[in-house]
N, C-alpha and C. Protein backbone atom coordinates (compact mmCIF):
# COMPACT_ATOMS: atom_id res chain seq x y z
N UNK A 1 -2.30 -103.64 40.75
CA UNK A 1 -3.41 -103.90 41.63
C UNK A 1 -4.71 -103.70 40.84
N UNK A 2 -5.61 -104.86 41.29
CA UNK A 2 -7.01 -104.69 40.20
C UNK A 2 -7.69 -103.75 40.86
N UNK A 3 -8.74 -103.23 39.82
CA UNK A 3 -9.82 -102.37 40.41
C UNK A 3 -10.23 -102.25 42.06
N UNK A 4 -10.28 -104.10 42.07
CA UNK A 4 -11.38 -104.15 43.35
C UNK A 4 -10.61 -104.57 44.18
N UNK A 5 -9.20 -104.66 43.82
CA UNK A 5 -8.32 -105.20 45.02
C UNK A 5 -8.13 -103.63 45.58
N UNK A 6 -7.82 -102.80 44.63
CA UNK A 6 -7.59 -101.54 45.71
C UNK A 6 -9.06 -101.02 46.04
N UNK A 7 -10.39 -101.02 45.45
CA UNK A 7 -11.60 -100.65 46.80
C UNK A 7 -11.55 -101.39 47.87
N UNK A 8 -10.71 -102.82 47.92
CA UNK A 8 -11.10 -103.53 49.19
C UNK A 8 -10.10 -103.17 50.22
N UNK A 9 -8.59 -102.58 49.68
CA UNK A 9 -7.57 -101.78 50.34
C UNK A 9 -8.62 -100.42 50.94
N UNK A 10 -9.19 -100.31 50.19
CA UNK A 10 -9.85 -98.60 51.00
C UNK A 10 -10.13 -98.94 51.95
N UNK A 11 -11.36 -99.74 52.17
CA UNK A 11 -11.82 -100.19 53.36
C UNK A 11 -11.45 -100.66 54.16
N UNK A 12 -10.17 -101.67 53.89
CA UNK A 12 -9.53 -101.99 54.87
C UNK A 12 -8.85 -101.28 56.04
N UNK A 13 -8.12 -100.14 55.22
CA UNK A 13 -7.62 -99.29 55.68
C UNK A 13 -8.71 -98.51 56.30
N UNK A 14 -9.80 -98.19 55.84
CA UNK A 14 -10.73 -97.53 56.97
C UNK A 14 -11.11 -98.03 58.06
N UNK A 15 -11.54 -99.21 58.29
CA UNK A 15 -11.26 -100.18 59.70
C UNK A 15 -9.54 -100.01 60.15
N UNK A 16 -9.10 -99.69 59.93
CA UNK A 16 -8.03 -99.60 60.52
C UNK A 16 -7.76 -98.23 60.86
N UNK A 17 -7.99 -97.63 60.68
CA UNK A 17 -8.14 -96.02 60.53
C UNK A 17 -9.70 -95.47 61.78
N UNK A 18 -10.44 -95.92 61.57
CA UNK A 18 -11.76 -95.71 62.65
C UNK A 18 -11.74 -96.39 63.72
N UNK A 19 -11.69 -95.88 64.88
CA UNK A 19 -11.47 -96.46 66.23
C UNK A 19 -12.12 -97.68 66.77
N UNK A 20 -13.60 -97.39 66.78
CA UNK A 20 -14.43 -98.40 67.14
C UNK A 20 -14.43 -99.54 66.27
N UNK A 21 -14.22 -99.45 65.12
CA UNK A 21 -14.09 -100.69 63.84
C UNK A 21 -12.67 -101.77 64.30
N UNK A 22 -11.79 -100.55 64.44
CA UNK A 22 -10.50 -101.46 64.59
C UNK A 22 -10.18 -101.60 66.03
N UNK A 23 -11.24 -101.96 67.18
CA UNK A 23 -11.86 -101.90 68.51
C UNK A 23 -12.57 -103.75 67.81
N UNK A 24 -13.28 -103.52 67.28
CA UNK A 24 -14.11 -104.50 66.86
C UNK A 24 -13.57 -105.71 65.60
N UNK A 25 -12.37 -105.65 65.25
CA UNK A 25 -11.53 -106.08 64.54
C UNK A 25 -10.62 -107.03 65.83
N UNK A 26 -10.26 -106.03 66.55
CA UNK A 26 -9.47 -107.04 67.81
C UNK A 26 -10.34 -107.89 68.64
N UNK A 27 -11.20 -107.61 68.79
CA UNK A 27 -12.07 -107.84 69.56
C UNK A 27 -12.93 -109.60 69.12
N UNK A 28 -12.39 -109.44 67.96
CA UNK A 28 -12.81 -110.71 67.30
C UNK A 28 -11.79 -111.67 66.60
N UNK A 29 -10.57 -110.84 67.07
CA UNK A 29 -8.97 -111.83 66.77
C UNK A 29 -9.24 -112.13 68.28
N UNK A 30 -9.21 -111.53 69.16
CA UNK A 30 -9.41 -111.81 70.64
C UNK A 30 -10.28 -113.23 71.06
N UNK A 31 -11.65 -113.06 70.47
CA UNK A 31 -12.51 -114.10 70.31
C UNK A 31 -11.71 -115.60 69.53
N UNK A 32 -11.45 -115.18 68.10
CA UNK A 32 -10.92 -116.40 68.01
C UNK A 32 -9.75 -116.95 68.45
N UNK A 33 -8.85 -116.49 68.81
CA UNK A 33 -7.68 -116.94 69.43
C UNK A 33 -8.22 -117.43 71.27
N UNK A 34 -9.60 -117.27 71.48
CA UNK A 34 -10.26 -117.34 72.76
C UNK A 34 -10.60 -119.15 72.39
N UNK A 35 -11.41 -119.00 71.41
CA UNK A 35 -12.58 -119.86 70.87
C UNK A 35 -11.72 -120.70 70.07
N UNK A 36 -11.58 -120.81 68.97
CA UNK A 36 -10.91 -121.16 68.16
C UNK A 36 -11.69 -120.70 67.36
N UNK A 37 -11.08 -121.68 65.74
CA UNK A 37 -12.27 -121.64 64.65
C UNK A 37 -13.64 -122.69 64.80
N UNK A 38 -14.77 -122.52 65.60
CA UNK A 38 -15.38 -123.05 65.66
C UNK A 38 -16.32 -123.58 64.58
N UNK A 39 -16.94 -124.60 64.68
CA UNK A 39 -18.15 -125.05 63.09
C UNK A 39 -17.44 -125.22 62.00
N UNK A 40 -18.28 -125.40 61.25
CA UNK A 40 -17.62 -125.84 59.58
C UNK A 40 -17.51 -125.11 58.73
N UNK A 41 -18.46 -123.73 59.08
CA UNK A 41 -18.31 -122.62 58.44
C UNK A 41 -16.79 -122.14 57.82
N UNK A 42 -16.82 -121.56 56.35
CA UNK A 42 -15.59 -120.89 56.07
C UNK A 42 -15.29 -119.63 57.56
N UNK A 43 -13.97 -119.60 57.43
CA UNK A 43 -13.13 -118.77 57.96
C UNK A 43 -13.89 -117.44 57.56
N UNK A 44 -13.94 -117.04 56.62
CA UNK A 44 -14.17 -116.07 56.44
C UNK A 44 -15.27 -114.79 57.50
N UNK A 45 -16.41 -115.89 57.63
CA UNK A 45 -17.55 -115.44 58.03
C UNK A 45 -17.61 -114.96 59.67
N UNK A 46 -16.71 -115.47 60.22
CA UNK A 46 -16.40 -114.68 61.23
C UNK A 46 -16.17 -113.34 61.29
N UNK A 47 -15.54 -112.52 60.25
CA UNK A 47 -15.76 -111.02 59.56
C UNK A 47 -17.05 -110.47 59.48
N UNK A 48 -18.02 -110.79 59.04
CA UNK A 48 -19.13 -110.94 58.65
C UNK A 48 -19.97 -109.98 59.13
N UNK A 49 -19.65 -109.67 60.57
CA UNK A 49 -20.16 -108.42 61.53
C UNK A 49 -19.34 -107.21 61.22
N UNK A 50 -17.89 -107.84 60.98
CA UNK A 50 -17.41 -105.99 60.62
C UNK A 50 -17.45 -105.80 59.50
N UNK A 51 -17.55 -106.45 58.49
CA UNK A 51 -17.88 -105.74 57.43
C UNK A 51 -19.20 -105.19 57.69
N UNK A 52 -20.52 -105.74 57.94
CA UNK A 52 -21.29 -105.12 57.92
C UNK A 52 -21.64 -103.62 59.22
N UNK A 53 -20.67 -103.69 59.63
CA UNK A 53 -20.40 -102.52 60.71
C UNK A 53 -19.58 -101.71 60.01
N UNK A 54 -18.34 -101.99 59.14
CA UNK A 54 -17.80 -101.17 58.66
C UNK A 54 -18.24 -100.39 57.42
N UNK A 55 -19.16 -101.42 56.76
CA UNK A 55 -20.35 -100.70 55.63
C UNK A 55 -21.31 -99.46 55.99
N UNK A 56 -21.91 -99.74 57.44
CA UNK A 56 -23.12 -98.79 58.29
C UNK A 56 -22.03 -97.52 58.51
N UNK A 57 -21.10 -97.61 58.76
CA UNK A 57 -20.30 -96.74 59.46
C UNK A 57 -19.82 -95.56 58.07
N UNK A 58 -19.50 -96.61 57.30
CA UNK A 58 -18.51 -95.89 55.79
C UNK A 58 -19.92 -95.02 55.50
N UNK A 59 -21.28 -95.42 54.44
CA UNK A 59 -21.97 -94.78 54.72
C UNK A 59 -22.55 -93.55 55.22
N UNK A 60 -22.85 -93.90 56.65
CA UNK A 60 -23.12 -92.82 57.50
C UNK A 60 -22.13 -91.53 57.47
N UNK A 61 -20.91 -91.89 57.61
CA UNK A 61 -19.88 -90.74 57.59
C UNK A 61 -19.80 -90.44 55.80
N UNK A 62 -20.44 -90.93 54.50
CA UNK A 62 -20.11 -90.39 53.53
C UNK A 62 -21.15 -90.68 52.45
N UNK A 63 -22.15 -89.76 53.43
CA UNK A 63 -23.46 -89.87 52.20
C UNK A 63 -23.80 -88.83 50.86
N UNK A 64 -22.87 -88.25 50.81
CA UNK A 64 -22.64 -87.43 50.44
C UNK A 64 -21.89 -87.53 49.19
N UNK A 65 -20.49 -88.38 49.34
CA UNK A 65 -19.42 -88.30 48.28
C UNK A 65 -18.68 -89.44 48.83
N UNK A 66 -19.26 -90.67 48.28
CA UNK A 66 -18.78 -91.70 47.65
C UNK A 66 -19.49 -92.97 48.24
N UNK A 67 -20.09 -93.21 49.03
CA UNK A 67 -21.16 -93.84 49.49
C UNK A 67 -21.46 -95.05 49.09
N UNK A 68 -21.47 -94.86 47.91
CA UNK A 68 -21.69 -95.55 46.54
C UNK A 68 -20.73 -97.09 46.33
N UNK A 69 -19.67 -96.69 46.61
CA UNK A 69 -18.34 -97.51 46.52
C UNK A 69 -18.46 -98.85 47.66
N UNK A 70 -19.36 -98.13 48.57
CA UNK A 70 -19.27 -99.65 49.63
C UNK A 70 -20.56 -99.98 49.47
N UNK A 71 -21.59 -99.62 48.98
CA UNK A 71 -22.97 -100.16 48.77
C UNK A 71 -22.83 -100.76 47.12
N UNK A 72 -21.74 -100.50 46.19
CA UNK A 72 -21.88 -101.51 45.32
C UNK A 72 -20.40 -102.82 45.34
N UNK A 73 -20.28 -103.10 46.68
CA UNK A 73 -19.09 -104.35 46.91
C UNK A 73 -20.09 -105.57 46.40
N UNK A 74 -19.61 -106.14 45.68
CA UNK A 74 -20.08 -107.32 45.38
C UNK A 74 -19.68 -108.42 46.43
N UNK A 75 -20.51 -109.56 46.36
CA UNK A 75 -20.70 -110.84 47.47
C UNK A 75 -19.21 -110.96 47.31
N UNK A 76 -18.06 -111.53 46.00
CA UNK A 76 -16.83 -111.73 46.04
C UNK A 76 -16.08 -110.77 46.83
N UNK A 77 -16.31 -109.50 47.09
CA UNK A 77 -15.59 -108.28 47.21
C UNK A 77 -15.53 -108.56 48.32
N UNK A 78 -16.95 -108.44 49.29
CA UNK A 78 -17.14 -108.89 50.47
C UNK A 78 -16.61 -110.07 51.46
N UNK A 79 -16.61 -111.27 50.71
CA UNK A 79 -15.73 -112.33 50.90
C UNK A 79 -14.08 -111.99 51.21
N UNK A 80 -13.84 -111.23 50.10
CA UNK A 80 -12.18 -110.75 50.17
C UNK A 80 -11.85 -110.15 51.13
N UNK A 81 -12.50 -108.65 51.53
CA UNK A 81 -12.28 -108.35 52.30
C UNK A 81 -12.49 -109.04 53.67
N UNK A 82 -13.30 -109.99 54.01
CA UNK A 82 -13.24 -110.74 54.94
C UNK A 82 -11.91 -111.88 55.10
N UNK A 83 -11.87 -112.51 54.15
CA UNK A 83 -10.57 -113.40 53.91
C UNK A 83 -9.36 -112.39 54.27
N UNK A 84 -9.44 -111.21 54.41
CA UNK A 84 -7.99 -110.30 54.54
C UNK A 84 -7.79 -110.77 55.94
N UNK A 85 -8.81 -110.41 56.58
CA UNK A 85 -9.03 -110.32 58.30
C UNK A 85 -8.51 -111.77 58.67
N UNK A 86 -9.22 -112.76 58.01
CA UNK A 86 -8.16 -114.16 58.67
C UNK A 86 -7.12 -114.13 58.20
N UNK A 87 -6.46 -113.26 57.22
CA UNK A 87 -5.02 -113.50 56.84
C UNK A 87 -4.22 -113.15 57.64
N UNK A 88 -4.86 -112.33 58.06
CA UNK A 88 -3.83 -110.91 58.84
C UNK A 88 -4.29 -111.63 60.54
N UNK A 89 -4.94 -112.31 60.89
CA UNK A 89 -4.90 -112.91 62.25
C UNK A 89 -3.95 -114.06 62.31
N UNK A 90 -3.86 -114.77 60.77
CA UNK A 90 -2.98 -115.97 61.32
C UNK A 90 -1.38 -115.18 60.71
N UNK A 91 -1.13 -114.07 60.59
CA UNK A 91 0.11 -113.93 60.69
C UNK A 91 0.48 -112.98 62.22
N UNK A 92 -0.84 -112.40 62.94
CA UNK A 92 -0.27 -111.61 64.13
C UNK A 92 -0.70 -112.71 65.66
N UNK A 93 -1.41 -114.06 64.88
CA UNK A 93 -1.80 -114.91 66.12
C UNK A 93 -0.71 -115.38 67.27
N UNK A 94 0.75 -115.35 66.84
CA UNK A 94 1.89 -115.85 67.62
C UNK A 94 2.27 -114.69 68.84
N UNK A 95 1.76 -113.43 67.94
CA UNK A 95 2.37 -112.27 68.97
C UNK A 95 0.97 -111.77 69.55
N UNK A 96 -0.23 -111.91 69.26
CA UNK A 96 -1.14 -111.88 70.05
C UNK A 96 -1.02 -112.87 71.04
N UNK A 97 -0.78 -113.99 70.99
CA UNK A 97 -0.77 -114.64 72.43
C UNK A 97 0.19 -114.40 73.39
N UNK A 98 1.16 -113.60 72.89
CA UNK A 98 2.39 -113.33 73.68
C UNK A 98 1.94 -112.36 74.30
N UNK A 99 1.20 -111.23 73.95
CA UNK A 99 0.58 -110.03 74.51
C UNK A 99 -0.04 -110.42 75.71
N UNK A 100 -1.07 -111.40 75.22
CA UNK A 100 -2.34 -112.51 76.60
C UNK A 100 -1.52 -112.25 77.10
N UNK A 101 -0.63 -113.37 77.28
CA UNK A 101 0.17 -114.39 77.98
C UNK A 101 0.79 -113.30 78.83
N UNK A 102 1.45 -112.26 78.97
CA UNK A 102 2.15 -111.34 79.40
C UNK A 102 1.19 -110.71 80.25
N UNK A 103 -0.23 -110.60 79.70
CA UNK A 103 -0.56 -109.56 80.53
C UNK A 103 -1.26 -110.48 81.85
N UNK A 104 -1.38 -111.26 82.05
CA UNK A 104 -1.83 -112.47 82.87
C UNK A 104 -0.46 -112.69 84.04
C-alpha cells in the first residue's frame, strides 16, 4: 500500500468511525440512489461535502497531534478519497434498495 493510499484509508475509516460523518455518508448514498447521478459532473464530486466536513471535523478533534495529515491531502488525494465513496455505493446500491424497498 502507497503512502497516500493508506492516509486516504485513515480517513476513510474515520468517516466511518464518527457518527455524524457516517450519518452524512448515508445520507448522500440515500440522495443518490433518490436522485440519481445527476449533471455531467464526475461522480466523484458528489463527496465533495464530506470530505470537506470530514476535514473540519478531523481537525477540530486533532489540533494538536496530527492535524497536519488532512490539511496537507493533495487535490489527487482528495479526489481518491472521494472516488472510494462512489465505489463503495455502487457495490452496496442493490442492498440499499432492498432496505428502501422493505421499509415502505
Amino acid at each position: 500500500m502507497s503512502v497516500a493510499k493508506g492516509k486516504i484509508n485513515k480517513f476513510i475509516n474515520y468517516v466511518d468511525n464518527t457518527p455524524t460523518l457516517k450519518k452524512l455518508k448515508v445520507d448522500v448514498y440515500l440522495d443518490i440512489n433518490k436522485t440519481g447521478w445527476f449533471g455531467t459532473s464526475p461522480f466523484y464530486q458528489r463527496f465533495l461535502y464530506l470530505f470537506e466536513s470530514m476535514r473540519k471535523h478531523y481537525i477540530n478533534e486533532n489540533q494538536m497531534k496530527g492535524a497536519g495529515d488532512v490539511i496537507q491531502l493533495s487535490t489527487q488525494e482528495m479526489k481518491d478519497f472521494c472516488q472510494y465513496f462512489v465505489d463503495e455505493y455502487h457495490e452496496i446500491k442493490n442492498t440499499l434498495q432492498k432496505v428502501l424497498i422493505s421499509e415502505f
